[in-house]
Protein backbone atom coordinates (compact mmCIF):
# COMPACT_ATOMS: atom_id res chain seq x y z
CA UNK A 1 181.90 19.24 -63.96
CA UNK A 2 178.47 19.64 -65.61
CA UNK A 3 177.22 17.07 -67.43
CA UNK A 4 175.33 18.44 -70.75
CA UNK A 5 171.85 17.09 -71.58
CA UNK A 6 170.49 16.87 -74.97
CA UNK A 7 167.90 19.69 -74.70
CA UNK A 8 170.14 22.29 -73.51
CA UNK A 9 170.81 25.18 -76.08
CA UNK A 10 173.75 26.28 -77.27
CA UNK A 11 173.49 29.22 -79.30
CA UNK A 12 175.39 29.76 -82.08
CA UNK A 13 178.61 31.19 -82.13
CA UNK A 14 178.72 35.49 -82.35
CA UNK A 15 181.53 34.77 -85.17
CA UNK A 16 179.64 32.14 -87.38
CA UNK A 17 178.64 34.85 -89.74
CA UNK A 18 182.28 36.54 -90.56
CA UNK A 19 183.95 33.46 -90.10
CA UNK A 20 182.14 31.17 -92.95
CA UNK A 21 181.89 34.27 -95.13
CA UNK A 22 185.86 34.88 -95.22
CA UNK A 23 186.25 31.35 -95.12
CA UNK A 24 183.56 30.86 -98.39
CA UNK A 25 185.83 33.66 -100.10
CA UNK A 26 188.71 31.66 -99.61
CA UNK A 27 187.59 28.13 -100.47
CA UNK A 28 183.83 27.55 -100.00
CA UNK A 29 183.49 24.02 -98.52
CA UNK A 30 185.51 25.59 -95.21
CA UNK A 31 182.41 28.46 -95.06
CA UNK A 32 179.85 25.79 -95.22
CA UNK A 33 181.65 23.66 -92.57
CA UNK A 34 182.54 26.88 -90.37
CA UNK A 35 179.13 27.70 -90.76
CA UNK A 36 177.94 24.42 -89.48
CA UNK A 37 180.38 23.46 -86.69
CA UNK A 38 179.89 27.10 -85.15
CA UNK A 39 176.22 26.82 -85.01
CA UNK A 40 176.07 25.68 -81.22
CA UNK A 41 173.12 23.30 -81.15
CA UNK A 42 172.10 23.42 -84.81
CA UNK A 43 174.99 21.81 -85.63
CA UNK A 44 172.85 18.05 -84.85
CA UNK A 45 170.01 19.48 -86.93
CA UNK A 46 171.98 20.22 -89.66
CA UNK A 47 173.62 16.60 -90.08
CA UNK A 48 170.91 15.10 -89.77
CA UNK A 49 169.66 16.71 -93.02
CA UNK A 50 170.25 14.44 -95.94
CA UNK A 51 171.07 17.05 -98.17
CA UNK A 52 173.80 18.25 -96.04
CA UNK A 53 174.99 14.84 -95.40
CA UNK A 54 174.77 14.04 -99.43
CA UNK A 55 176.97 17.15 -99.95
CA UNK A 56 179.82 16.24 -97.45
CA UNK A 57 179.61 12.66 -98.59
CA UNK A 58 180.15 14.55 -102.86
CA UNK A 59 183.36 16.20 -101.42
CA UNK A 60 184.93 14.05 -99.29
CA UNK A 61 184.20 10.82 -102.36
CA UNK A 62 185.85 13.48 -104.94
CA UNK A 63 188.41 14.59 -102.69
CA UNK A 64 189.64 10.61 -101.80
CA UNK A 65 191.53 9.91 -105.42
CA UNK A 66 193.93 12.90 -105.29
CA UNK A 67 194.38 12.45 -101.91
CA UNK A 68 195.34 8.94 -101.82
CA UNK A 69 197.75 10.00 -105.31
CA UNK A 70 199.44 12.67 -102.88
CA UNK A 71 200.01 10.34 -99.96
CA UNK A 72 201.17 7.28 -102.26
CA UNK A 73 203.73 9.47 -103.37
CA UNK A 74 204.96 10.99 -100.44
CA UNK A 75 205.10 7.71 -98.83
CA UNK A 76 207.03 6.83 -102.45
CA UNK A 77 204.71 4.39 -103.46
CA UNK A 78 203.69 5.88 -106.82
CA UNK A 79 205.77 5.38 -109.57
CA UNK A 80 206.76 9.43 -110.15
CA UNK A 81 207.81 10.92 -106.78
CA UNK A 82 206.30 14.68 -108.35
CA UNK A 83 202.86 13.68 -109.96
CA UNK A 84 200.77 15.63 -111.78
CA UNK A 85 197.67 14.35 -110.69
CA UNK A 86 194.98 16.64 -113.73
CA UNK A 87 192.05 14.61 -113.58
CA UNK A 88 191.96 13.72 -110.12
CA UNK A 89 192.30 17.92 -109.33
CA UNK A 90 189.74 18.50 -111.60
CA UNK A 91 187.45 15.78 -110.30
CA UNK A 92 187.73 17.31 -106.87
CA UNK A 93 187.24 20.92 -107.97
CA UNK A 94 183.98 20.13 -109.65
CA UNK A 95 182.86 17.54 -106.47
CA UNK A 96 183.92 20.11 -104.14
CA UNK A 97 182.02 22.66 -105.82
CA UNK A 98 178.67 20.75 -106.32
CA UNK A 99 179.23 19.24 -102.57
CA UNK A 100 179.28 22.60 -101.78
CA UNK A 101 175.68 23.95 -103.36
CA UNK A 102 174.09 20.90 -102.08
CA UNK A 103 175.11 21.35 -98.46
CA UNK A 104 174.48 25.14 -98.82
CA UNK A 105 170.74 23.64 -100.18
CA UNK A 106 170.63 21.80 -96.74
CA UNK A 107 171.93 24.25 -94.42
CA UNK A 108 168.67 26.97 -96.05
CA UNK A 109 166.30 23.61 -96.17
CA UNK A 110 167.03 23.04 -91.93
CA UNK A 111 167.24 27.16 -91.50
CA UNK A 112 163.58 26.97 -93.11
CA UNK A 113 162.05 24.52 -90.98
């Protein structure tokens, strides 16, 4: 078994591009992710970024009230087994879309340098 070092290089994956561009059509936070995990030994350069760190951060902090509304009820601790949790939706929708640009902002400030 080989053991990897740090400065070997990985390139990126031959399916990064299609990949994060049918997964961007389909909900964009997945392309940004699939564009990040598949980019071999990028990938450390890219979370180290703060801007693609602050943009994860955005959607998983908007994402975390519906979520825990969802589980509470299927684990029947909220009051109304079927919620309609609105706000908490929308509040993702918009995080996950601003998460999103930032990230994207990170992933083109780390392709730059």
């Amino acid at each position: 078994m080989r053991i990897a070092r740090i400065d070997d290089f990985n390139p990126p994956s031959s399916v990064r591009m299609p990949v994060a561009i049918l997964l961007a059509l389909v909900m964009p936070p997945l392309g940004v992710i699939a564009w990040i995990g598949l980019s071999g030994s990028q990938r450390r350069d890219y979370f180290q970024s703060n801007w693609v760190r602050a943009g994860i951060s955005i959607v998983g902090v908007s994402a975390a009230p519906l979520i825990f509304i969802i589980a509470a009820a299927w684990l029947g601790l909220w009051p109304d087994p079927n919620p309609n949790p609105v706000g908490p939706g929308l509040l993702f929708f918009v995080g996950a879309a601003i998460g999103t640009v930032v990230t994207g902002l990170g992933i083109l400030f780390v392709g730059r340098s």
